[in-house]
Protein backbone atom coordinates (compact mmCIF):
# COMPACT_ATOMS: atom_id res chain seq x y z
CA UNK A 1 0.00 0.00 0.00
CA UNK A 2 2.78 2.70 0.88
CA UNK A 3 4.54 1.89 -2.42
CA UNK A 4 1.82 2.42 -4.44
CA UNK A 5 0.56 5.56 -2.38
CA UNK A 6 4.72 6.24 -3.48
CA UNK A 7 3.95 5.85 -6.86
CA UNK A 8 0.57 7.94 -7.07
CA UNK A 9 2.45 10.61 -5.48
CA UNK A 10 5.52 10.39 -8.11
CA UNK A 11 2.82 10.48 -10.96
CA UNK A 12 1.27 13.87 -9.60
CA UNK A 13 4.75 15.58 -8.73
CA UNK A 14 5.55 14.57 -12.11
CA UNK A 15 2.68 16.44 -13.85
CA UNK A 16 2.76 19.12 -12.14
CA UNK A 17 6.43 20.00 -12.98
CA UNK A 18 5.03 20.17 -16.53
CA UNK A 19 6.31 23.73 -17.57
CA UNK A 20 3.96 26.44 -18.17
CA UNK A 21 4.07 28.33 -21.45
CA UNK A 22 2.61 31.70 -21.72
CA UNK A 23 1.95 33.81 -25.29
CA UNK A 24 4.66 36.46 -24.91
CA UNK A 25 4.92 38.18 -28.07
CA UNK A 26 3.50 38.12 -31.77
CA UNK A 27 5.74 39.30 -34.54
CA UNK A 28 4.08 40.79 -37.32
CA UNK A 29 5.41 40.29 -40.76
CA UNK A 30 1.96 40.66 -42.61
CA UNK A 31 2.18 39.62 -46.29
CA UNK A 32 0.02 36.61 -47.62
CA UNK A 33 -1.44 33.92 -45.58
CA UNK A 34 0.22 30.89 -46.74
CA UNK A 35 3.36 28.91 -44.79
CA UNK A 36 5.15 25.85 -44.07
CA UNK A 37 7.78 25.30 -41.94
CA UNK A 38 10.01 26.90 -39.09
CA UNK A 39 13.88 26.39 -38.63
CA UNK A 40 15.40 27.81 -35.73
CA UNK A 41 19.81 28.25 -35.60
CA UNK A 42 19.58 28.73 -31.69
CA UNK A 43 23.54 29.55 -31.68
CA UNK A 44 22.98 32.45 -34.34
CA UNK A 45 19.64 33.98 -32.82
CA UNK A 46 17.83 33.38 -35.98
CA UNK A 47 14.59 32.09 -37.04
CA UNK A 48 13.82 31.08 -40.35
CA UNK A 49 9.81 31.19 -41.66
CA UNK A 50 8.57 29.67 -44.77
CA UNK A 51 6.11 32.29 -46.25
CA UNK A 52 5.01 31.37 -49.32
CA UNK A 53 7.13 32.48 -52.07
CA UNK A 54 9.97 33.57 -49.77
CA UNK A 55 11.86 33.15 -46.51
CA UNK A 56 11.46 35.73 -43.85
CA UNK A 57 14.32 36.15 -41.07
CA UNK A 58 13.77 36.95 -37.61
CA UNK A 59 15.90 38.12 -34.71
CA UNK A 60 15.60 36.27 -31.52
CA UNK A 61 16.77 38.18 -29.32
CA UNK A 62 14.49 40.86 -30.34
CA UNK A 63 11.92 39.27 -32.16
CA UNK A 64 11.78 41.65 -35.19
CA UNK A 65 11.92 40.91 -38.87
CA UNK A 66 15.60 41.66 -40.21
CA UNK A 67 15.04 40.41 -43.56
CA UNK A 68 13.95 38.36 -46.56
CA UNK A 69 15.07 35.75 -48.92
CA UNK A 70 12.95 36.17 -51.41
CA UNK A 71 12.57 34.38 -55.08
CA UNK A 72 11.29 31.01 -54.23
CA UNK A 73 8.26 29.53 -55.37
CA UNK A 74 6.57 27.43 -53.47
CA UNK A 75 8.85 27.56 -49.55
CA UNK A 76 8.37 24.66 -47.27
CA UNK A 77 11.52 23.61 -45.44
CA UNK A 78 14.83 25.55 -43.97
CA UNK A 79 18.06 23.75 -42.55
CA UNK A 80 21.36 26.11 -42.10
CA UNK A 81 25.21 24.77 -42.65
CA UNK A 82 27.92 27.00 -41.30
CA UNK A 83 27.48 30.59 -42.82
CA UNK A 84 24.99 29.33 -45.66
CA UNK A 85 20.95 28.53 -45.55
CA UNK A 86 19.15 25.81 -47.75
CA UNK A 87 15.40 26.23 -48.40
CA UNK A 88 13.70 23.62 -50.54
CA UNK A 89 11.20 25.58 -53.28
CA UNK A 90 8.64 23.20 -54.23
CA UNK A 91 7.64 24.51 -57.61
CA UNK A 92 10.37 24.64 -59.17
CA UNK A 93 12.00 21.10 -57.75
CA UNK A 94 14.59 22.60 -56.55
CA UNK A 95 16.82 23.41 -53.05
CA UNK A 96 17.57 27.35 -52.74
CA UNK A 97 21.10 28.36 -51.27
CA UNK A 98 21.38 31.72 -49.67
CA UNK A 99 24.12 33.92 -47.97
CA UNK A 100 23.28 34.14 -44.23
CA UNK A 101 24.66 37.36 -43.80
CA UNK A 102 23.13 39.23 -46.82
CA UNK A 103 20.41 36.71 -47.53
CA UNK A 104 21.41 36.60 -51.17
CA UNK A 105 20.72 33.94 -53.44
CA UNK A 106 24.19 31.78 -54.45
CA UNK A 107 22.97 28.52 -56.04
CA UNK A 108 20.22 26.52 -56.99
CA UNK A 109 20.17 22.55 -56.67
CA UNK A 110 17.70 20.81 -59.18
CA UNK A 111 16.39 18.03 -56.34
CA UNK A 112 13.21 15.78 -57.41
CA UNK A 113 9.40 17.05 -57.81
CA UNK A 114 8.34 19.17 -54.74
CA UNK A 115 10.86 19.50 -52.34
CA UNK A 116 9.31 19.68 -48.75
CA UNK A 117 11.51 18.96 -45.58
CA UNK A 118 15.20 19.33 -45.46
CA UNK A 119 17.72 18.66 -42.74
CA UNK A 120 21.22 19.02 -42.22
CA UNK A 121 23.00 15.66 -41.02
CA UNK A 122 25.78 17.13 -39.23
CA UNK A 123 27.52 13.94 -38.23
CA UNK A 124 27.97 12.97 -41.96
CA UNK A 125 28.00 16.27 -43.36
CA UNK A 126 25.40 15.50 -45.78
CA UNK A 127 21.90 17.63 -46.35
CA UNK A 128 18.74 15.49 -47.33
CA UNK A 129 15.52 16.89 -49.04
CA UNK A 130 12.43 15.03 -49.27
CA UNK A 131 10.62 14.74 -52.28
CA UNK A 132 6.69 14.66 -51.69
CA UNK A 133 5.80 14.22 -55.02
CA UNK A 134 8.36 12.18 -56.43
CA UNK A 135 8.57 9.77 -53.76
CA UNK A 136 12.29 10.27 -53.19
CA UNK A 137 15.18 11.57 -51.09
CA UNK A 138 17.92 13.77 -52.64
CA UNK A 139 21.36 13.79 -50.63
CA UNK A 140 23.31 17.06 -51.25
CA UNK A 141 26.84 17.83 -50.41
CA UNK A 142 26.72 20.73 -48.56
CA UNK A 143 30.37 22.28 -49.82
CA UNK A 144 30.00 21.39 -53.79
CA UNK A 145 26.27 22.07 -53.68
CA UNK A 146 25.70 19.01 -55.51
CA UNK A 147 23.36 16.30 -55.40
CA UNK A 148 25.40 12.97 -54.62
CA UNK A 149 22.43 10.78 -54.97
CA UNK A 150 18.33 9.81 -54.72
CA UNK A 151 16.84 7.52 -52.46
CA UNK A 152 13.97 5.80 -54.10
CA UNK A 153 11.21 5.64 -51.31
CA UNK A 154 7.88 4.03 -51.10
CA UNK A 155 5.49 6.66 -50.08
CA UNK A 156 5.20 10.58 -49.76
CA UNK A 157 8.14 11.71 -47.30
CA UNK A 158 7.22 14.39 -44.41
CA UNK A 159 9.31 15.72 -41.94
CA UNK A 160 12.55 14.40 -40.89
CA UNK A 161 14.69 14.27 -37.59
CA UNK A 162 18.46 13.37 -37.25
CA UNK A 163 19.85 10.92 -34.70
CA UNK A 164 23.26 11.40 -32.45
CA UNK A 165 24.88 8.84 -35.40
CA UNK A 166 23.54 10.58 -38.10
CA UNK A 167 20.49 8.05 -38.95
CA UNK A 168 17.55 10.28 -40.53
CA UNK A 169 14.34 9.19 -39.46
CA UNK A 170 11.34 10.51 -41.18
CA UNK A 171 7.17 9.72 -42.06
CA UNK A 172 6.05 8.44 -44.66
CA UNK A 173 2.69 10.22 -45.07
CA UNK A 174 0.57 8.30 -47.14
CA UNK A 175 1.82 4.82 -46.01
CA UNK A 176 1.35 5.83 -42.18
CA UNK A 177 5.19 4.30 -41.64
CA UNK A 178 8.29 5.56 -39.91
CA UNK A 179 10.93 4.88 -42.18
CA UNK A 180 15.57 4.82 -40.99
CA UNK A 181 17.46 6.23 -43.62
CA UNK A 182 21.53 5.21 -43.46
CA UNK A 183 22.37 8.73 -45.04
CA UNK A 184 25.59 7.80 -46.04
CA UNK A 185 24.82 4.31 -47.44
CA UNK A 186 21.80 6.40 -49.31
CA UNK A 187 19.28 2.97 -48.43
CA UNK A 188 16.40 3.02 -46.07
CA UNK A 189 17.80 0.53 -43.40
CA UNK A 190 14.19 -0.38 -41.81
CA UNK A 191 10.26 0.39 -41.79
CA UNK A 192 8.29 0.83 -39.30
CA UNK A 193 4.57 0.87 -38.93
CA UNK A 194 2.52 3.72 -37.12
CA UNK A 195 -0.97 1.56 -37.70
CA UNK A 196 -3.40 3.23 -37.04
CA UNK A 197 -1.48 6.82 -37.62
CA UNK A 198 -3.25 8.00 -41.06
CA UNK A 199 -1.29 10.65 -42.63
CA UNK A 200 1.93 11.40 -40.43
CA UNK A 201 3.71 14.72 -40.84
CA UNK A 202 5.17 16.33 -37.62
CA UNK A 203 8.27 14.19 -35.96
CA UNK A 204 10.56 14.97 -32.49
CA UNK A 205 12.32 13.29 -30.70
CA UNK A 206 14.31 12.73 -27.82
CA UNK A 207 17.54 12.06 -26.47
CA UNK A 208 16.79 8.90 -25.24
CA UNK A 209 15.77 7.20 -28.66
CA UNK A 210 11.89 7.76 -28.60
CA UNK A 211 10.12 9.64 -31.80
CA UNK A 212 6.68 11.26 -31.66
CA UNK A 213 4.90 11.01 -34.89
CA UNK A 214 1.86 13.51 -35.41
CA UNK A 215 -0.98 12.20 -37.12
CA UNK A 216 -4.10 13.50 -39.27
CA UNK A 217 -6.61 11.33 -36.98
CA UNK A 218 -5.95 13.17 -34.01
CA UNK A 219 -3.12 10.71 -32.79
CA UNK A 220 0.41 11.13 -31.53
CA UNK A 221 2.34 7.62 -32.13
CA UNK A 222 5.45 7.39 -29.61
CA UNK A 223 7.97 5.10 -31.25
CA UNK A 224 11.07 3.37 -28.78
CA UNK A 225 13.78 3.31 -31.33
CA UNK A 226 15.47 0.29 -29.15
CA UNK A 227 12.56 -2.08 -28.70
CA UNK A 228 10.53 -0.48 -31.79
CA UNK A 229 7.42 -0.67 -30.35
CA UNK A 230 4.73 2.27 -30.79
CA UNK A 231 2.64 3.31 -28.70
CA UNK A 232 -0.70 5.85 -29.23
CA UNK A 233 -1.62 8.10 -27.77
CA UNK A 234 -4.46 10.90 -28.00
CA UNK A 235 -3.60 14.47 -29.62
CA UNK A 236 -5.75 17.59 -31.57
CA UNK A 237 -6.61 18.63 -34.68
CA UNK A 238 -4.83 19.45 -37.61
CA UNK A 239 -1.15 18.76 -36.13
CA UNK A 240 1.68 19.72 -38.78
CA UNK A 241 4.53 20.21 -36.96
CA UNK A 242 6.18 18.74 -33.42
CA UNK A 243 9.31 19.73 -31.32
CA UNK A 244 11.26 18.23 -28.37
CA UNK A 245 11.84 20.77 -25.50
CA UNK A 246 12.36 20.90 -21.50
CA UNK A 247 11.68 17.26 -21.06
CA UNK A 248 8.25 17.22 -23.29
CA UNK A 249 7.01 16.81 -26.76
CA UNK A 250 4.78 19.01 -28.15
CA UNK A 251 2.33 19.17 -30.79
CA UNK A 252 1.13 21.99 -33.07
CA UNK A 253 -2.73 21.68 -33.38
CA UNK A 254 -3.89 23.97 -36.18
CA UNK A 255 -6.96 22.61 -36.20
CA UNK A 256 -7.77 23.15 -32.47
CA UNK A 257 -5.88 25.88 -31.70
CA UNK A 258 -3.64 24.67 -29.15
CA UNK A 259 -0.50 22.62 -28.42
CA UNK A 260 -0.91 19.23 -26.89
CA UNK A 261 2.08 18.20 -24.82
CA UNK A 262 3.57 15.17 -23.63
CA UNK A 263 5.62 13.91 -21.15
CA UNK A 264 6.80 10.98 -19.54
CA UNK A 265 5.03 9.80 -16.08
CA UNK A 266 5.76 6.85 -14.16
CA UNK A 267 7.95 5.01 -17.03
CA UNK A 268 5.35 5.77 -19.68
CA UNK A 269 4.63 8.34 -22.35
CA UNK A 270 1.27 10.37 -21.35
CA UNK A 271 -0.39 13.93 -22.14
CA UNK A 272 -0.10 16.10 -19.52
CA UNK A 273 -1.08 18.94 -20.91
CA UNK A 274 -2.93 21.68 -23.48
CA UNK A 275 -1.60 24.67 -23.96
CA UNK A 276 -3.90 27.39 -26.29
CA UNK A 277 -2.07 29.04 -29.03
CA UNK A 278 -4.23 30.72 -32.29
CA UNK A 279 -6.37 28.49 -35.20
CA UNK A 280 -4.21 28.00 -37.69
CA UNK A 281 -1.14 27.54 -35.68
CA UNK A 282 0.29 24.13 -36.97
CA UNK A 283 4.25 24.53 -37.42
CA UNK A 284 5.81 24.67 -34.52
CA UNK A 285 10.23 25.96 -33.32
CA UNK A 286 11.72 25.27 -30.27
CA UNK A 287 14.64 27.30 -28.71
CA UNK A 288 16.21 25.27 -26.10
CA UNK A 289 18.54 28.32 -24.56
CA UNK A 290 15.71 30.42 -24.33
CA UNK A 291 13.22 28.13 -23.51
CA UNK A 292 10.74 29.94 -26.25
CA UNK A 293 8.22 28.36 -29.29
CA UNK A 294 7.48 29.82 -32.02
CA UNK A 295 4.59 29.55 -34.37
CA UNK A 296 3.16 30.92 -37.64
CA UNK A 297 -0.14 31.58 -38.20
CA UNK A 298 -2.83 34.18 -39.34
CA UNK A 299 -6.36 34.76 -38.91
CA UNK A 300 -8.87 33.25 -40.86
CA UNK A 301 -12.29 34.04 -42.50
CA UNK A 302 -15.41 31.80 -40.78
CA UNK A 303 -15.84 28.84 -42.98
CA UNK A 304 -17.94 27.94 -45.72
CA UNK A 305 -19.98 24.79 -45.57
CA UNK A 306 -16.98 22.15 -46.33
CA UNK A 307 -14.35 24.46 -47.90
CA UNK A 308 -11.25 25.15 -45.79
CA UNK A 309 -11.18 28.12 -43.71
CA UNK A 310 -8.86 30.93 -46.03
CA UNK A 311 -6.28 33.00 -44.08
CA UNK A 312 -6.54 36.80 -44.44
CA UNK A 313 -4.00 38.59 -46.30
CA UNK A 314 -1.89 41.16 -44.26
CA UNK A 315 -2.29 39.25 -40.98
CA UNK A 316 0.25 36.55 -41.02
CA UNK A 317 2.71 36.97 -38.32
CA UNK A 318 4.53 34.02 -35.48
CA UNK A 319 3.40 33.42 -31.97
CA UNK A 320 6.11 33.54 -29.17
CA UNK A 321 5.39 31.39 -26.37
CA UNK A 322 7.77 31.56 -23.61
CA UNK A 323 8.17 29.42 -20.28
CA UNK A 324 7.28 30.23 -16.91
């Protein structure tokens, strides 16, 4: 009886140390209402923004627009290597490199059709862009800016993270599958299913070998690297995008308008938590030194009988939610 009056107690300590995030800030940057993904280079006090047919740069440590990269069509994903940004633009099938510094334009890598996420794979110096409509994974070179080889994959590639080896993991969206990419081998090394996951996009994870998986169906799939087993779990609406941070993962609900966070409690993954962001908010950046999130958004028109709620012009700007 004591240890399990031991345990109860452990359980409620350890939801109630779940952090509390409060809205801090919203940086304006106005423009048209369409955007993809975040990428934030802690070290450099930058955050990148994919904002439709450009990428827009913002301060940290002030939280003010200091620029543009503009000339893309079609901007979904961001990574950064040394003093030099990559952003995939999806209508042209290509991967944009830019100048950090002056935000200039200094090459363009033909990559297969519709580039989406990109990461940097620091251990093997290598940069991978996923091809949604192509099926494919391009792996780039980052100092000849050249494209050393395509993956062939079996399914529409979301997001990607990269493990402490340099293994990529990353969904595969219409398959509802996890799939291990050896980056330097260029072969997908194992396949995992996320059953009953439909449509995966978002991906964290850990430092301790676990992967959250954001789902379509209102699902979060927890996936233990070492004994591969996946576990569900509960989550909002229209997730997009997921980040690791302070012990928890969280999820970027679009749909409902709020982040759903997770944590583990007595040896097992649970959600602790919901914290309320904006509609619309479904990409999500984590700063780990300053303990802030960031995410896009805009406000919408009501809806229209089945049609997708539009974003309004001239109101597009990024949430800053900050710890407390």
């Amino acid at each position: 009886m004591k240890q399990l009056a031991f345990l109860l107690a452990a359980n409620v300590a350890a939801v109630a140390a779940v952090p509390s995030y409060k809205l801090v800030d919203n940086i304006a940057i106005g423009g048209e209402a369409r955007w993809d993904y975040v990428h934030l280079d802690s070290a450099a006090h930058r955050l990148y923004v994919a904002h439709g047919k450009q990428v827009d740069v913002i301060d940290t440590q002030t939280d003010k627009v200091v620029g543009s990269v503009t000339g893309l069509n079609g901007a979904h994903g961001i990574t950064t290597v040394g003093g030099m940004g990559y952003a995939t633009s999806g209508d042209d099938n290509a991967v944009i490199v830019f100048d950090l510094n002056t935000l200039k334009q200094t090459a363009s890598i033909k990559v297969g059709k519709k580039p989406d996420a990109i990461v940097y794979d620091a251990p093997v110096d290598r940069i991978v862009a996923f091809n949604g409509h192509s099926n494919s994974a391009s792996i780039i070179d980052p100092k000849k800016n050249t494209v050393l080889g395509t993956v062939e994959l079996a399914g529409n590639p979301e997001f990607g993270v990269v493990g402490s080896d340099g293994t990529v993991y990353f969904n595969i969206e219409d398959k509802g599958e996890l799939n291990v990419l050896d980056v330097k081998a260029m072969k997908i090394t194992q396949t995992i299913s996320l059953k009953p996951c439909e449509e995966p996009t978002g991906l964290a994870m850990d430092d301790k070998g676990h992967l959250f998986s954001v789902c379509k169906n209102k699902m979060m799939m927890v996936t233990d690297l070492a004994t591969k087993k996946v576990v569900q779990l509960a989550n909002g609406a229209g997730p997009d995008g997921a980040v690791w941070l302070d012990g928890y993962a969280f999820s970027a609900n679009g749909g409902d308008g709020n982040l759903t966070v997770v944590g583990d409690v007595g040896g097992k993954f649970e959600q602790v938590a919901t914290i309320e962001t904006a509609y619309g908010a479904r990409t999500i950046a984590a700063d780990p030194a300053t303990h802030k999130l960031y995410l896009p958004t805009a406000d919408f028109k009501p809806a229209e009988g089945k049609a997708k709620r539009q974003g309004i012009a001239g109101t597009f700007r990024v949430l800053v939610l900050e710890k407390q």
